[in-house]
C-alpha atoms as a PDB file:
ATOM      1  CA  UNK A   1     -87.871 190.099 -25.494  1.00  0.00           C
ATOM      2  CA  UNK A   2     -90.752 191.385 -27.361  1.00  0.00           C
ATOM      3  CA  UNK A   3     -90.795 195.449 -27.482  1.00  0.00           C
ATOM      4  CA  UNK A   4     -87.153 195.841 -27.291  1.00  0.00           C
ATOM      5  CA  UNK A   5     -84.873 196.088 -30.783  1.00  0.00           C
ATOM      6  CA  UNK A   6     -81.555 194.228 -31.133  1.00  0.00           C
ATOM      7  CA  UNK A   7     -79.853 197.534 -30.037  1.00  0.00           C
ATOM      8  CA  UNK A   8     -81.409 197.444 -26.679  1.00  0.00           C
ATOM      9  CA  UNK A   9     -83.922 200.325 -27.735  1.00  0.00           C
ATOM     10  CA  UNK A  10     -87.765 200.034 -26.727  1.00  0.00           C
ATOM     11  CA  UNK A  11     -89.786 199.902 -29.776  1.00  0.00           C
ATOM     12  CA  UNK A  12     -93.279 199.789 -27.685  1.00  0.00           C
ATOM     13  CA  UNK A  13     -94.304 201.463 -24.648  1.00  0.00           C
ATOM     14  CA  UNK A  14     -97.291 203.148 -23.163  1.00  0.00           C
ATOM     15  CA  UNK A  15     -99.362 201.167 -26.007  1.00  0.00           C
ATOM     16  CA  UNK A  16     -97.290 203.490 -28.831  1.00  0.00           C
ATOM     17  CA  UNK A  17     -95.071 201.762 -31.408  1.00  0.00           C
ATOM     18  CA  UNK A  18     -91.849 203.959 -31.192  1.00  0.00           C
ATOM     19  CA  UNK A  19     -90.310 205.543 -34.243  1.00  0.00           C
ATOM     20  CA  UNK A  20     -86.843 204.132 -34.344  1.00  0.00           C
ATOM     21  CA  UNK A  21     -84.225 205.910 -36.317  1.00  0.00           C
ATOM     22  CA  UNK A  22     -80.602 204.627 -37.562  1.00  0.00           C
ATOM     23  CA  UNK A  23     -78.738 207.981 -37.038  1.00  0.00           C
ATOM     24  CA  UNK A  24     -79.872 209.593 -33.993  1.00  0.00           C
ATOM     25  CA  UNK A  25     -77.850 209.114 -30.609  1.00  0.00           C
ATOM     26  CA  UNK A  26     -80.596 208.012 -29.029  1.00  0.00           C
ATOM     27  CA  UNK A  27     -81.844 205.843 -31.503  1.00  0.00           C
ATOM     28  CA  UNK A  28     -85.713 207.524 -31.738  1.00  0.00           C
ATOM     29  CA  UNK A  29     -86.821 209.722 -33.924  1.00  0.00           C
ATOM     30  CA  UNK A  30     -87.124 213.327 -33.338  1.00  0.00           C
ATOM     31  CA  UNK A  31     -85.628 212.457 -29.424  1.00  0.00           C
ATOM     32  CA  UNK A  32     -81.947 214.093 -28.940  1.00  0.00           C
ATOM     33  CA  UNK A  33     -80.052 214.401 -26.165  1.00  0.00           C
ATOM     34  CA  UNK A  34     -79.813 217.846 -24.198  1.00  0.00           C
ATOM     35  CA  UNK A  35     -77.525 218.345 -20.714  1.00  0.00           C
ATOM     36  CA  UNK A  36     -79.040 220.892 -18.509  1.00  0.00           C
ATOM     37  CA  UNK A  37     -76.737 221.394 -15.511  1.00  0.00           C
ATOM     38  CA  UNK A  38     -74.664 218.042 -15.303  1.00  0.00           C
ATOM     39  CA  UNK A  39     -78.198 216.802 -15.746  1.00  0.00           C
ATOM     40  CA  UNK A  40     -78.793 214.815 -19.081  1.00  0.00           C
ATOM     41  CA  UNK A  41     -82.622 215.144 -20.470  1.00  0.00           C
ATOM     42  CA  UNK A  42     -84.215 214.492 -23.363  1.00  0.00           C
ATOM     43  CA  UNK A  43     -85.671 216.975 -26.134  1.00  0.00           C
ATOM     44  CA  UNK A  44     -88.676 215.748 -28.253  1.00  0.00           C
ATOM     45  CA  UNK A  45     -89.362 217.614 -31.440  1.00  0.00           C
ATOM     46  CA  UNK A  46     -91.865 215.894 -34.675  1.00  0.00           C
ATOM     47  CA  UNK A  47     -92.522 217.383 -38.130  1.00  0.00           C
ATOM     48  CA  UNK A  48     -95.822 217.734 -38.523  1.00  0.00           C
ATOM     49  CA  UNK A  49     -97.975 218.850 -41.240  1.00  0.00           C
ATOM     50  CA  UNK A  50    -100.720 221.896 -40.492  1.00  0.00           C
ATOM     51  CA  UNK A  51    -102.676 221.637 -43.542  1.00  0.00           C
ATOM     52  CA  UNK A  52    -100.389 223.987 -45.989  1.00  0.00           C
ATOM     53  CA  UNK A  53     -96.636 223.233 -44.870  1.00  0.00           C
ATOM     54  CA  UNK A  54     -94.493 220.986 -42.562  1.00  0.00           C
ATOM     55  CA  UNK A  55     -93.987 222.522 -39.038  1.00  0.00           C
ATOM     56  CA  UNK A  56     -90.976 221.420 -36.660  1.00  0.00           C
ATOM     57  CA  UNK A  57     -92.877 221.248 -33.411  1.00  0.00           C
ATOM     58  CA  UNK A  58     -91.421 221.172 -29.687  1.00  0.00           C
ATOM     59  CA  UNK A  59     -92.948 218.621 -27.865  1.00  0.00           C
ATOM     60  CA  UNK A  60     -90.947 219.072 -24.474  1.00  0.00           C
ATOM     61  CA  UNK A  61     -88.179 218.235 -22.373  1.00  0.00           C
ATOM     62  CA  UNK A  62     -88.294 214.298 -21.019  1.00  0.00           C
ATOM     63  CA  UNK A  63     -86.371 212.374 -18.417  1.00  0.00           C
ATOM     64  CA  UNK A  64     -85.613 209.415 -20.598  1.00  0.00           C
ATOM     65  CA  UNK A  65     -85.186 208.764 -24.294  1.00  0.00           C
ATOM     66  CA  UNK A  66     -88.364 206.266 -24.416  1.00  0.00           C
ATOM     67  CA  UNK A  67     -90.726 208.664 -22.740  1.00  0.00           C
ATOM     68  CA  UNK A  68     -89.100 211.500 -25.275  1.00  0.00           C
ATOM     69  CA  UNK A  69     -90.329 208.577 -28.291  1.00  0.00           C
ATOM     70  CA  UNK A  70     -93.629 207.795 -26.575  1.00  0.00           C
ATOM     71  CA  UNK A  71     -94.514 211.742 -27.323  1.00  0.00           C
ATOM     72  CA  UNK A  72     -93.497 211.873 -30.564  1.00  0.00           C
ATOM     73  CA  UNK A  73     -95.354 209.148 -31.517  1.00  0.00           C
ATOM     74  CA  UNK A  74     -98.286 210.542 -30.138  1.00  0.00           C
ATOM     75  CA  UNK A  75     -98.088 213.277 -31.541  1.00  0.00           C
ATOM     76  CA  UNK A  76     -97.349 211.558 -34.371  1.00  0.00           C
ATOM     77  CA  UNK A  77    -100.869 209.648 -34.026  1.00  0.00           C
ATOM     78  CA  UNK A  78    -102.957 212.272 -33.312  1.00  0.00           C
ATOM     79  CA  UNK A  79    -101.493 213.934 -36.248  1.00  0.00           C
ATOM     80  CA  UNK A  80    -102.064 211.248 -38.875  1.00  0.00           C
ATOM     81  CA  UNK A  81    -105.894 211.191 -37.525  1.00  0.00           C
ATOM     82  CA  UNK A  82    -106.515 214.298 -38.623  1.00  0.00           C
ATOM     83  CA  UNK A  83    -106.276 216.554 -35.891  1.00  0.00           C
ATOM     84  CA  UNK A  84    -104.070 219.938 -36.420  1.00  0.00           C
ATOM     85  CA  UNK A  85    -100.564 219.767 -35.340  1.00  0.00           C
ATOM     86  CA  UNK A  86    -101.982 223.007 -32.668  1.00  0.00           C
ATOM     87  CA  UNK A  87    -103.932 220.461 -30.573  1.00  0.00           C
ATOM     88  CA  UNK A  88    -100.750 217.961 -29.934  1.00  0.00           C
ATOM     89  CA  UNK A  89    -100.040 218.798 -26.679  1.00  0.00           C
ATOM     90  CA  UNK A  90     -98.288 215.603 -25.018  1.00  0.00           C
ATOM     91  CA  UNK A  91     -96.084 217.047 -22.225  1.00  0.00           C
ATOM     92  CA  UNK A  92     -97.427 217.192 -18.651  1.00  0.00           C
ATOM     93  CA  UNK A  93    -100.812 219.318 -18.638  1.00  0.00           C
ATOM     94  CA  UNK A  94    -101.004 221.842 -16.042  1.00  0.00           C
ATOM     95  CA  UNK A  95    -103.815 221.754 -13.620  1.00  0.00           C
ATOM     96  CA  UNK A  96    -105.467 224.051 -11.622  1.00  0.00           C
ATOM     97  CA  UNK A  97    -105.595 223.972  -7.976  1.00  0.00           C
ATOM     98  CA  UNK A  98    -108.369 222.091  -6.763  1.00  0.00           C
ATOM     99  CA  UNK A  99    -111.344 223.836  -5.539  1.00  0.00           C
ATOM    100  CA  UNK A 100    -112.945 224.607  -1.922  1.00  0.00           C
ATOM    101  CA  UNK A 101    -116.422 223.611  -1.422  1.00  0.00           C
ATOM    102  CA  UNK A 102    -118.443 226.593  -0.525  1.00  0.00           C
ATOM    103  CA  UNK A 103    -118.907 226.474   3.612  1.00  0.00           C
END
């Protein structure tokens, strides 16, 4: 079926190509496996290049392995377009509360 590899792994999803890598567990780059609690989760970190060096950036802590690979290939993207590896921000965004219209 088209987006999945041979291995069973995803290789598309959210409209992001996803890095696949040969000796990971989970079979995506920069996605490893973390078990918080008798709960297993899913850690995404991407190298990423800030203009003078490489930096290993934390991306977050997923429930699955594909959404783990859909934010390092963002980041991944957004990185590649130019943008500094300080604006990849691809784990859930906090929002304010909404706010009250004046009475």
């Amino acid at each position: 079926e088209e987006g999945e590899a041979a291995a069973g792994l995803v290789t598309e999803s959210e409209g992001y190509r996803l890095h696949l890598s040969s000796t990971g567990s989970t079979g995506y780059l920069g996605v490893f496996r973390r078990e918080d609690c008798g709960r297993l989760k899913f850690v995404a970190m991407v190298s990423l290049h800030d203009g003078h060096r490489m930096r290993l950036t934390y991306l977050g802590v997923f429930p699955t392995a594909v959404k783990a690979a859909v934010a390092v290939a963002k980041a991944k993207l957004q990185s590649s377009s130019g943008g500094p590896s300080s604006a990849v921000q691809v784990g859930p965004v906090p929002t304010a509360p909404p706010r009250r219209a004046p009475l």
